[in-house]
N, C-alpha and C. Protein backbone atom coordinates (compact mmCIF):
# COMPACT_ATOMS: atom_id res chain seq x y z
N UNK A 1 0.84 -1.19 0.00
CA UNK A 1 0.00 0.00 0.00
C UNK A 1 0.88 1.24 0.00
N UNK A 2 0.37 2.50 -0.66
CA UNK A 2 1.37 3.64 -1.15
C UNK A 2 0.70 4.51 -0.51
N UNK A 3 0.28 5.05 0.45
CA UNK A 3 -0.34 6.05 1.15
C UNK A 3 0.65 7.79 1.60
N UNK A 4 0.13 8.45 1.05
CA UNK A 4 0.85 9.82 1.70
C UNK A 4 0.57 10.42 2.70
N UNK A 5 1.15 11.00 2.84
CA UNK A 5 1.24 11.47 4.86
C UNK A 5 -0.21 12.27 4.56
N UNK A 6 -0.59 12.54 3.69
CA UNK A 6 -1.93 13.43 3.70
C UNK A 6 -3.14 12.72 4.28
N UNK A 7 -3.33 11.73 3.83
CA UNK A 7 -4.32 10.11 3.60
C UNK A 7 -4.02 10.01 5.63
N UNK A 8 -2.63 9.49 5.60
CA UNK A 8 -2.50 9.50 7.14
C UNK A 8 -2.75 10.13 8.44
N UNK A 9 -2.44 11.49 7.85
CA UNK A 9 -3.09 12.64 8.86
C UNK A 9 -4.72 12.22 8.84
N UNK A 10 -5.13 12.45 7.81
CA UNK A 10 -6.47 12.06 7.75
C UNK A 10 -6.93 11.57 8.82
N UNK A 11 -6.34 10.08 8.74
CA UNK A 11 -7.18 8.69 9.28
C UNK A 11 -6.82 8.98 10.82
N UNK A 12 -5.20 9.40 10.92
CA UNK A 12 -5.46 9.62 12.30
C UNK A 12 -6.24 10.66 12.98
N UNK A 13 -6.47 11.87 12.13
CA UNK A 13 -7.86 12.79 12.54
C UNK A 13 -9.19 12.12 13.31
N UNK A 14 -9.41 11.23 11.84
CA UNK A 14 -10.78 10.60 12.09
C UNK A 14 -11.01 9.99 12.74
N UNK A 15 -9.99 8.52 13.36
CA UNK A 15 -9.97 7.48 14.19
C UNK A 15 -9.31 7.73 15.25
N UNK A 16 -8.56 8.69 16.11
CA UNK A 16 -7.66 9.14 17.00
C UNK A 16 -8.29 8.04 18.53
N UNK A 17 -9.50 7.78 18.33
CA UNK A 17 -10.49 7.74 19.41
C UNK A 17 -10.14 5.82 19.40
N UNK A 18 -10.67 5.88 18.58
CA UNK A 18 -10.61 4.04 18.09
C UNK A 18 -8.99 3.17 18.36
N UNK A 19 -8.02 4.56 17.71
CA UNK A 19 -6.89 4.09 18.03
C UNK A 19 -6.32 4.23 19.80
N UNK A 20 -6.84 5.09 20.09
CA UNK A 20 -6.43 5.31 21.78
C UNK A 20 -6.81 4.14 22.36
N UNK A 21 -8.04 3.91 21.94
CA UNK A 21 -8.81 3.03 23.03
C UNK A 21 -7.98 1.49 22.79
N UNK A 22 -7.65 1.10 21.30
CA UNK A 22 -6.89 0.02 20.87
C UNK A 22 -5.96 0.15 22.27
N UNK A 23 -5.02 1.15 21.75
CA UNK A 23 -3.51 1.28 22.96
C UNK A 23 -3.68 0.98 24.48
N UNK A 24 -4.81 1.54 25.01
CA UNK A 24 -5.28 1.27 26.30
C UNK A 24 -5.89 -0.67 26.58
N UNK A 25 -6.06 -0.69 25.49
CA UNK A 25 -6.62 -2.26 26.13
C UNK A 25 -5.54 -3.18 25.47
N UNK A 26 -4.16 -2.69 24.59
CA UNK A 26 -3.04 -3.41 24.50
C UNK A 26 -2.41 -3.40 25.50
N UNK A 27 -2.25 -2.02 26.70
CA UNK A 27 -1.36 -1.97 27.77
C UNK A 27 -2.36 -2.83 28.57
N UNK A 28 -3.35 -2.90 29.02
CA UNK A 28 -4.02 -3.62 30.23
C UNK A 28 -3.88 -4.84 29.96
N UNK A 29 -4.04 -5.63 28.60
CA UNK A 29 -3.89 -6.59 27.99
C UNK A 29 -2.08 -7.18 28.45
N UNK A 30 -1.56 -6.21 28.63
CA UNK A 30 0.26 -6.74 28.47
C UNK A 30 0.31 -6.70 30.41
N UNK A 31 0.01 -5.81 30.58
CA UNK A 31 0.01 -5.87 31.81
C UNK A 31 -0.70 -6.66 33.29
N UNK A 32 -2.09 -7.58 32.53
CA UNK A 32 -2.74 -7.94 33.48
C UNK A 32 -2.22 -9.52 33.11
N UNK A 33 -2.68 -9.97 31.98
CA UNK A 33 -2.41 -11.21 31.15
C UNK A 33 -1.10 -11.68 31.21
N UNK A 34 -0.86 -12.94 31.97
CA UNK A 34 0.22 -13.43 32.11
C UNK A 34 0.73 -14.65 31.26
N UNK A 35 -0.14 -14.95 30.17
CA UNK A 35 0.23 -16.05 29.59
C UNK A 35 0.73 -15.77 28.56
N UNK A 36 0.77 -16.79 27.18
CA UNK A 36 0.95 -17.08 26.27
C UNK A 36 -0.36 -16.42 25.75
N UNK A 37 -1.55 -16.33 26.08
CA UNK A 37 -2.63 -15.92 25.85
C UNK A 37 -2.32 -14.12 25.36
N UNK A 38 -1.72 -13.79 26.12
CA UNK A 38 -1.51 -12.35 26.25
C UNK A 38 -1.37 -11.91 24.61
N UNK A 39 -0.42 -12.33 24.01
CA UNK A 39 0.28 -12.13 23.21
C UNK A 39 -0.57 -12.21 21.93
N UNK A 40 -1.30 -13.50 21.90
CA UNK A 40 -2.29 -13.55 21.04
C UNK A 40 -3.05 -12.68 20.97
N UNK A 41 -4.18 -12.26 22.13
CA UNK A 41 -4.87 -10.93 22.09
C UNK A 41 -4.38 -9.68 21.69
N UNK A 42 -2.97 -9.58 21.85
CA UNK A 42 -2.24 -8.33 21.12
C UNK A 42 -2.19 -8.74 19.81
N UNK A 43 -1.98 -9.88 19.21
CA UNK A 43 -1.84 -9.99 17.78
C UNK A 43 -3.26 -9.74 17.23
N UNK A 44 -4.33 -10.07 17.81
CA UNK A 44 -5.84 -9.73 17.30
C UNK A 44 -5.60 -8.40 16.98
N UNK A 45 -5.46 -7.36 18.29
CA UNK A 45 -5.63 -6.43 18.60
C UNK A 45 -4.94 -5.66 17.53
N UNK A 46 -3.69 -5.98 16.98
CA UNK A 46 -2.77 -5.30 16.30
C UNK A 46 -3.22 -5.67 14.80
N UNK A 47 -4.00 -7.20 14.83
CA UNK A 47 -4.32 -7.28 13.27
C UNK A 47 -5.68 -6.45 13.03
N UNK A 48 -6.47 -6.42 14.18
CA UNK A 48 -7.68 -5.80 13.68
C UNK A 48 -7.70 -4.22 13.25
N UNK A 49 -6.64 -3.64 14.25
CA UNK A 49 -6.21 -2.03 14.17
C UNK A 49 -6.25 -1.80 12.40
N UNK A 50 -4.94 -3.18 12.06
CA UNK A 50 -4.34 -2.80 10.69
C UNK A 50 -5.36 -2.86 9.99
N UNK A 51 -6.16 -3.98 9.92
CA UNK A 51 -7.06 -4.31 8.49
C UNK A 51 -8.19 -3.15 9.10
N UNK A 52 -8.58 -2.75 10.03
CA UNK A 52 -9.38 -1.56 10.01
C UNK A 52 -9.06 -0.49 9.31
N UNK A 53 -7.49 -0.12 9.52
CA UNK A 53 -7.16 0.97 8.90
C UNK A 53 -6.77 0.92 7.60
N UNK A 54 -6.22 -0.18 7.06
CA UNK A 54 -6.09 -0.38 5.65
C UNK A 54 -7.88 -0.19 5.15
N UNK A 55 -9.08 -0.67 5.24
CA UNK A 55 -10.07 -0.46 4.63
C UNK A 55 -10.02 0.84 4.91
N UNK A 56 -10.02 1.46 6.17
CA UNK A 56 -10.73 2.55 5.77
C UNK A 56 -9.71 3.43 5.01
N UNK A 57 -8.35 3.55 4.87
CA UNK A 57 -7.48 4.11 4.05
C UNK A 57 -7.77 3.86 2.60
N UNK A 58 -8.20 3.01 2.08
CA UNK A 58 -8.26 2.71 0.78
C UNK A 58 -9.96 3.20 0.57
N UNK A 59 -10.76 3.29 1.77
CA UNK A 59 -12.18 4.36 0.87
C UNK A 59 -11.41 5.67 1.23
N UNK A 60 -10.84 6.14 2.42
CA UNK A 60 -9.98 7.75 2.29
C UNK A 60 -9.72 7.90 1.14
N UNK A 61 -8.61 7.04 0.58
CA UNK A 61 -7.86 7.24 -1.18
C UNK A 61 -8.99 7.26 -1.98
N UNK A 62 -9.70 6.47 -2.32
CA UNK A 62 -10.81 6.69 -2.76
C UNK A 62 -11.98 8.02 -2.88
N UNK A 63 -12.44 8.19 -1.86
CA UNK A 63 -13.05 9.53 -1.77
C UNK A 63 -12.56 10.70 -1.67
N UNK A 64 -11.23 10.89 -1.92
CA UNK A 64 -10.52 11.57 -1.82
C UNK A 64 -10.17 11.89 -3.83
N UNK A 65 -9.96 10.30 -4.24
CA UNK A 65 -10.20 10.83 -5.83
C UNK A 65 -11.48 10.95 -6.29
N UNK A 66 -12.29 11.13 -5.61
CA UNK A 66 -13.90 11.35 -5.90
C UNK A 66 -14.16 12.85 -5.89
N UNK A 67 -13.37 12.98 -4.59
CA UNK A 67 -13.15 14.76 -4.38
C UNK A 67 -12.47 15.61 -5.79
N UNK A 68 -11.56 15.21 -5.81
CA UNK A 68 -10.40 15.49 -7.03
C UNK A 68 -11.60 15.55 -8.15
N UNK A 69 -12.22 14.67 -8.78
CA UNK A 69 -12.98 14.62 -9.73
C UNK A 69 -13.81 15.54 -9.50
N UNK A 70 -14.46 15.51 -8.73
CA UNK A 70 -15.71 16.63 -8.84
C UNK A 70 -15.21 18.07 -8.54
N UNK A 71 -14.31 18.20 -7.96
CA UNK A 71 -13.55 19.61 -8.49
C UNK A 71 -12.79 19.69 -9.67
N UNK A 72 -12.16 18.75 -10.59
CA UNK A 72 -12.10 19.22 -12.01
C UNK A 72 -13.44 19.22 -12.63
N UNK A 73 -14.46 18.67 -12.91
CA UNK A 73 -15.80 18.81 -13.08
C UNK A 73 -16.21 20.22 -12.99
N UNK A 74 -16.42 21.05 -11.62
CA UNK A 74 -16.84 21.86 -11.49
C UNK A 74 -15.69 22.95 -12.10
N UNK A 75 -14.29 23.11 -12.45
CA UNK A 75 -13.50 23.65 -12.71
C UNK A 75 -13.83 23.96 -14.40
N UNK A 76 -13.95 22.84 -15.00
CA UNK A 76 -14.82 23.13 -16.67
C UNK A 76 -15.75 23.65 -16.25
N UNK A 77 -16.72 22.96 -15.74
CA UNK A 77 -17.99 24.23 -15.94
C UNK A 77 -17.72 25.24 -15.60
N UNK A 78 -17.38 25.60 -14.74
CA UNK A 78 -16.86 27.25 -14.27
C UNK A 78 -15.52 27.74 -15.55
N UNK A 79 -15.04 27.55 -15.94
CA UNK A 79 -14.35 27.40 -16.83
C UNK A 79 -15.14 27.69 -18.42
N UNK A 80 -15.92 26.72 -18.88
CA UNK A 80 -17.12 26.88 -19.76
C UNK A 80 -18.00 28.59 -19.63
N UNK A 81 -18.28 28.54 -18.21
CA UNK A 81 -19.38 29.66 -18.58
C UNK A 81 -18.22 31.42 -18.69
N UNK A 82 -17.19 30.83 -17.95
CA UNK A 82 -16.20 31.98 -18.20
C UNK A 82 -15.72 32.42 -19.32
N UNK A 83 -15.26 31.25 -20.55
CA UNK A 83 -15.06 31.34 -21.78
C UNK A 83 -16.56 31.75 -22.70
N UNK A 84 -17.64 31.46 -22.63
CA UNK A 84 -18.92 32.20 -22.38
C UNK A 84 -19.19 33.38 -22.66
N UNK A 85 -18.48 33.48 -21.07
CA UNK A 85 -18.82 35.59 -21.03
C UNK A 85 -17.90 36.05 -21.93
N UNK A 86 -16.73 35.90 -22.01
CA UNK A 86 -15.56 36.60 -22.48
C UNK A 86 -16.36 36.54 -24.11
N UNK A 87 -16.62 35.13 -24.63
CA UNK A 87 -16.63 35.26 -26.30
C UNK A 87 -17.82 36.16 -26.51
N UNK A 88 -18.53 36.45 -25.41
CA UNK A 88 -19.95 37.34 -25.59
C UNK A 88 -19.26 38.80 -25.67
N UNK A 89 -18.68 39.04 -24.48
CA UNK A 89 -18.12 40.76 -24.20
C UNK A 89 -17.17 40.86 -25.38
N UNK A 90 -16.89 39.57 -26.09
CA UNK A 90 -15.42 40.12 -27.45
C UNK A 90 -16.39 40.60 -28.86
N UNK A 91 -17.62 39.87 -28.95
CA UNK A 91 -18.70 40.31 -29.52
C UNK A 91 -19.26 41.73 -29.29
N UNK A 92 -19.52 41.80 -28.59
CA UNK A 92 -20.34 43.04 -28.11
C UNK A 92 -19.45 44.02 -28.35
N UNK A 93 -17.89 44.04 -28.16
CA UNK A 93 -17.18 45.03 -27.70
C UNK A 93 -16.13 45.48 -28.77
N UNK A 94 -16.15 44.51 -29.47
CA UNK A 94 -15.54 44.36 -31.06
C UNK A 94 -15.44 46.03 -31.78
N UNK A 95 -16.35 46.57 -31.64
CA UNK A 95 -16.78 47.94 -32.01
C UNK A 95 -15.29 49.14 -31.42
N UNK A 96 -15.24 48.72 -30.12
CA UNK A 96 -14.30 49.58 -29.62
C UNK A 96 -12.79 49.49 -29.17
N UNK A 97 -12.80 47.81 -29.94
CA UNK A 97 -10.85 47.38 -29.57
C UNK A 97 -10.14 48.15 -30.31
N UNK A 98 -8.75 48.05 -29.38
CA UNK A 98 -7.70 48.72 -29.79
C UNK A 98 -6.11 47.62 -30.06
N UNK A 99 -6.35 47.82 -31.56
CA UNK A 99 -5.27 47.02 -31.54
C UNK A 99 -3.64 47.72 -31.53
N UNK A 100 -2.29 47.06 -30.75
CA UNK A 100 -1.52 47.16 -30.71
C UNK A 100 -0.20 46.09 -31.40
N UNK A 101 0.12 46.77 -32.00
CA UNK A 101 1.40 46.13 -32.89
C UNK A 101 2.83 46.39 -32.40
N UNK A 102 3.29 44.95 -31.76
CA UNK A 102 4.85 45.76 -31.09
C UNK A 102 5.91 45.18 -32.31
N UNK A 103 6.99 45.65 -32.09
CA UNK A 103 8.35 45.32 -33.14
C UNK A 103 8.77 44.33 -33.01
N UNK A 104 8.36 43.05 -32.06
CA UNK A 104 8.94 41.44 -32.17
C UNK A 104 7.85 40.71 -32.49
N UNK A 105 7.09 41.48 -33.30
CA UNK A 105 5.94 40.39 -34.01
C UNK A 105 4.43 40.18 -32.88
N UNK A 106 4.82 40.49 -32.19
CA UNK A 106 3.38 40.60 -31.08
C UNK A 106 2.53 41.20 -30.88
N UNK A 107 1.31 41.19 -30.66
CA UNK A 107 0.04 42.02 -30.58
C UNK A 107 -0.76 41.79 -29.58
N UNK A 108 -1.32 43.10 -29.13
CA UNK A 108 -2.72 43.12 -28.33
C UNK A 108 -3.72 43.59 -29.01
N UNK A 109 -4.52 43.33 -28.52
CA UNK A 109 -6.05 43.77 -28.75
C UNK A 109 -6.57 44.20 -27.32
N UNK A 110 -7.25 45.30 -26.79
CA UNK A 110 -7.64 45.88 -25.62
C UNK A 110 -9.06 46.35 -26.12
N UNK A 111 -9.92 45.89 -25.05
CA UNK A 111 -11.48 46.20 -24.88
C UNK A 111 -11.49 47.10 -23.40
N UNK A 112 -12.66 46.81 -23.34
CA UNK A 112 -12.70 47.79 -21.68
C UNK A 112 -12.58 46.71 -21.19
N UNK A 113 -13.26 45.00 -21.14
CA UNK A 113 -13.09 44.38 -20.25
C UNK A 113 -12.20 42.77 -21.02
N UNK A 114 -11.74 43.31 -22.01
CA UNK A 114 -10.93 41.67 -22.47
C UNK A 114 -10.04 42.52 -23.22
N UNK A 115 -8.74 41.28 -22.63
CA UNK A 115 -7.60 41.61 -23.65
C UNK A 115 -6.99 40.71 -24.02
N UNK A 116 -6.22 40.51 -25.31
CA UNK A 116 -5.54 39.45 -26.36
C UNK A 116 -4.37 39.56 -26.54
N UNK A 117 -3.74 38.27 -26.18
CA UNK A 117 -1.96 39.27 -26.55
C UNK A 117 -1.59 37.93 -27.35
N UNK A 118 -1.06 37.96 -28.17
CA UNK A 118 -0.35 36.69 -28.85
C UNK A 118 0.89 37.13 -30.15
N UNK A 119 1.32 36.70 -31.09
CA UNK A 119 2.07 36.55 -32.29
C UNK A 119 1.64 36.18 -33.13
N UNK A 120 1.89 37.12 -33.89
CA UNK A 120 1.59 37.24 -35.46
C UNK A 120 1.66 35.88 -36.26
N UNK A 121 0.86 35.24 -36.68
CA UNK A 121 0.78 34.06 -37.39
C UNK A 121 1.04 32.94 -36.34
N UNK A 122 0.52 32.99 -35.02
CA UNK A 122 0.00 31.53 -34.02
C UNK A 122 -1.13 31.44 -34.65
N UNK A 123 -1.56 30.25 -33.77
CA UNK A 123 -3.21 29.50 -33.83
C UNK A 123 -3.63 30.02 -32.52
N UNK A 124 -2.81 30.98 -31.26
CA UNK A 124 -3.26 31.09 -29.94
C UNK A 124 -3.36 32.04 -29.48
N UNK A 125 -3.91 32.81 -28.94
CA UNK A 125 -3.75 34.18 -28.27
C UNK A 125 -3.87 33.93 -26.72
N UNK A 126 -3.51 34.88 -26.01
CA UNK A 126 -3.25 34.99 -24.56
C UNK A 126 -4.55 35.67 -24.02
N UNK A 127 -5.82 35.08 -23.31
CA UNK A 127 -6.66 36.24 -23.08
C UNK A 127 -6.92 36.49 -21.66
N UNK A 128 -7.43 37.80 -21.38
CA UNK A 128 -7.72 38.23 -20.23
C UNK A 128 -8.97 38.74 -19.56
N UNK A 129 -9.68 38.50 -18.63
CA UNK A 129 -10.68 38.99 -18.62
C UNK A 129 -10.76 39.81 -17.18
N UNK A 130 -11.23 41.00 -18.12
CA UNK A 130 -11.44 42.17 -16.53
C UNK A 130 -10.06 41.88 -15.88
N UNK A 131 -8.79 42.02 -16.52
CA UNK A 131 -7.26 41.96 -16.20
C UNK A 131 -6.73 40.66 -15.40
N UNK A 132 -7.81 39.72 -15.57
CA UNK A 132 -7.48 38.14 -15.15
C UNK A 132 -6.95 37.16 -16.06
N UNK A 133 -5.88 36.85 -16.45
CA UNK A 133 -5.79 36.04 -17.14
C UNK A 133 -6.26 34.62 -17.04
N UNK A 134 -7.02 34.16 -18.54
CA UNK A 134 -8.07 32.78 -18.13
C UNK A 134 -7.75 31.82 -19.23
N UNK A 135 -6.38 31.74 -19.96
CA UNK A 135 -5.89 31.22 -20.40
C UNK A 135 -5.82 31.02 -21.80
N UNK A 136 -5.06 30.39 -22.44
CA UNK A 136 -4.06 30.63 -23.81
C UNK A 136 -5.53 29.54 -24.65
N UNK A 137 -6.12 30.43 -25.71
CA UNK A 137 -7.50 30.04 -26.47
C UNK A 137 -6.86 30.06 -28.09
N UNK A 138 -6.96 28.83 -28.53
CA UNK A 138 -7.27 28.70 -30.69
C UNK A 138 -8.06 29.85 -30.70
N UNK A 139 -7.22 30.22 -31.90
CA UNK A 139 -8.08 31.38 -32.18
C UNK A 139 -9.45 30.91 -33.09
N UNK A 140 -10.35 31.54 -32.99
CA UNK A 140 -11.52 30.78 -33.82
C UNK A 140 -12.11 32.23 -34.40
N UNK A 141 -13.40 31.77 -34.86
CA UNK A 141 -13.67 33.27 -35.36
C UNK A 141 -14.25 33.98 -34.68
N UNK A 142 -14.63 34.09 -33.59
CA UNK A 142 -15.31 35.47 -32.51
C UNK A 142 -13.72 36.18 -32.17
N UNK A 143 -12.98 35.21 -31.90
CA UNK A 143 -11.64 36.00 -31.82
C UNK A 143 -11.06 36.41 -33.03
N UNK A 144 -11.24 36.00 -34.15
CA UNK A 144 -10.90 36.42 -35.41
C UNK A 144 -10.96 38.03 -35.60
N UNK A 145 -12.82 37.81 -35.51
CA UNK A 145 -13.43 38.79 -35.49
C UNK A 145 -13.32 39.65 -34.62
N UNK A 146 -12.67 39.80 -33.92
CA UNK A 146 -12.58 40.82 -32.49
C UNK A 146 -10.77 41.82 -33.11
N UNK A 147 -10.19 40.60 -34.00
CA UNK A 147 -8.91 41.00 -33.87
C UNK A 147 -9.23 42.11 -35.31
N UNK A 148 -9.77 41.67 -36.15
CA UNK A 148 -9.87 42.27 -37.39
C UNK A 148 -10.32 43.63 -36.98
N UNK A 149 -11.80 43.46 -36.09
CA UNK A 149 -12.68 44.54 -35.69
C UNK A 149 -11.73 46.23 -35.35
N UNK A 150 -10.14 45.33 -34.42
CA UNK A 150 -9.54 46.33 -33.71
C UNK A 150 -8.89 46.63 -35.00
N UNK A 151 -8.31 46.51 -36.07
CA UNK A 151 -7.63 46.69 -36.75
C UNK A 151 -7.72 48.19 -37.71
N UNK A 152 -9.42 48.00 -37.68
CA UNK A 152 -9.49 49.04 -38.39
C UNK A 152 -9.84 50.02 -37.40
């Protein structure tokens, strides 16, 4: 089993209680029990701890990549409706970009609330929204059209 100290903190968070109480009835167990018997009950005691904590470590790992998933999930959609607004406001706003041409082949495009920065003959531009950058987009044609729009 490959567990990271993350998974571990965890379990000992969750079970701190289960495990104390284990420790307390291993010491009374070592200490009252004088036989051969003794030893056995510690081996219960010590196998049941483990295979307790191995199951429940492996649903931790588990729901833990369940977690992971449903926050990339929600990261596209939030993601989706962001790319959304932006291709709407590059529409709408097309009317009033300003395009900029620098001397190593690079360009912006500036709206009031989106901006484009990329190189002359990519497939990608750099965009920004409301001065956030929300990442490197194919150019397609709303961005086409936004770049041409500033041109003139």
């Amino acid at each position: 089993m490959d567990y990271n100290w993350e998974t571990w903190s965890l379990f000992l968070k969750e079970n701190w209680i289960m495990l104390l109480v284990a420790l307390v009835i291993l010491f009374i167990v070592v200490r009252i029990v004088k036989t051969v018997v003794k030893w056995a009950i510690v081996a219960v005691i010590v196998l049941v701890v483990i295979v307790y904590s191995g199951y429940n470590l492996q649903d931790l790992k588990n729901g833990m990549d369940g977690l992971k998933e449903m926050g990339n999930q929600f990261t596209d959609s939030l993601t989706g409706s962001v790319k959304q607004e932006a291709l709407s406001l590059m529409e709408k706003e097309a009317g009033e970009a300003v395009y900029t041409s620098n001397p190593d082949g690079s360009f912006s495009v500036k709206t009031k609330n989106i901006e484009l920065s990329g190189k002359t003959g990519e497939d990608e531009v750099a965009v920004s929204l409301r001065g956030l950058p929300i990442g490197k987009w194919k150019i397609d044609d709303t961005i086409k059209g936004l770049i041409e729009a500033s041109k003139k």
